[in-house]
Protein backbone atom coordinates (compact mmCIF):
# COMPACT_ATOMS: atom_id res chain seq x y z
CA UNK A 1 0.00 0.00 0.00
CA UNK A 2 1.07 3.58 -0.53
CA UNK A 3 0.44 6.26 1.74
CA UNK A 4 0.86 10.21 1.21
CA UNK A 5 0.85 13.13 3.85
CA UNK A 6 -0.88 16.13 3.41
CA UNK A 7 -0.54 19.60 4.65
CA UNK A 8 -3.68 21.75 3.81
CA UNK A 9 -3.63 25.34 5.24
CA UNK A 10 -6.26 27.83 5.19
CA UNK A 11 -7.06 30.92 4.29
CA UNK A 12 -9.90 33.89 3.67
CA UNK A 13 -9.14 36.80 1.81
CA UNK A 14 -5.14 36.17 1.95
CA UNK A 15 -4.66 35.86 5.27
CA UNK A 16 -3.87 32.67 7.33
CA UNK A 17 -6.51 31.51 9.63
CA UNK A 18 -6.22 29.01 12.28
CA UNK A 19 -8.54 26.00 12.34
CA UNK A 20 -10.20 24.53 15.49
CA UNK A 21 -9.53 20.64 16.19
CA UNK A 22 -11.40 20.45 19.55
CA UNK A 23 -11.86 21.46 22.96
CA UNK A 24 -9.00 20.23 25.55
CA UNK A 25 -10.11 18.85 29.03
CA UNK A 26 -10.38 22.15 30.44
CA UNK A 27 -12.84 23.26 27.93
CA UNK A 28 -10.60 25.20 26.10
CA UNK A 29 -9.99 25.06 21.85
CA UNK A 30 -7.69 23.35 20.32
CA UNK A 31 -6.52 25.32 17.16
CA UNK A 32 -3.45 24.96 14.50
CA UNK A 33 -2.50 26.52 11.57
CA UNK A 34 -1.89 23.61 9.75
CA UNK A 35 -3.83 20.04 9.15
CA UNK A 36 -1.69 16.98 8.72
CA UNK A 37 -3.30 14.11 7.22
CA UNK A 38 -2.06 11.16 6.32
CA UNK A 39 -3.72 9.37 3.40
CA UNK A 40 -3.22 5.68 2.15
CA UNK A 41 -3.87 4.28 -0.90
CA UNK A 42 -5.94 2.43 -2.41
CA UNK A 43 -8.82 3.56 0.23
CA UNK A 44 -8.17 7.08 0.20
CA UNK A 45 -11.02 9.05 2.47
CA UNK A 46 -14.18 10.71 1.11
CA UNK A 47 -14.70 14.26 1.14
CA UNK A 48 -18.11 15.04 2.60
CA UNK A 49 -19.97 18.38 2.90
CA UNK A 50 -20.85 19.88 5.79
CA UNK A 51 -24.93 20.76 6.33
């Protein structure tokens, strides 16, 4: 099997925005400016929409 990492960053209107992963233990938000995802082949993952 092959597997690929990916770094997606984000952005709105040219600037860099953080994402949120979560909230921590104490409530508070988890947030990066990068995503890391690590994708293997041949079962790649499905983008879905949000509602």
């Amino acid at each position: 099997m092959e597997s690929r990492t990916i770094i997606q960053r984000f952005s709105v209107e040219g600037q860099r925005v953080q994402v949120v992963l979560r909230r921590d233990d104490q409530g508070k938000l988890v947030m990066t400016w990068d995503v890391k995802v690590t994708v293997t082949y041949p079962n790649p993952p499905v983008y879905s929409p949000g509602p």
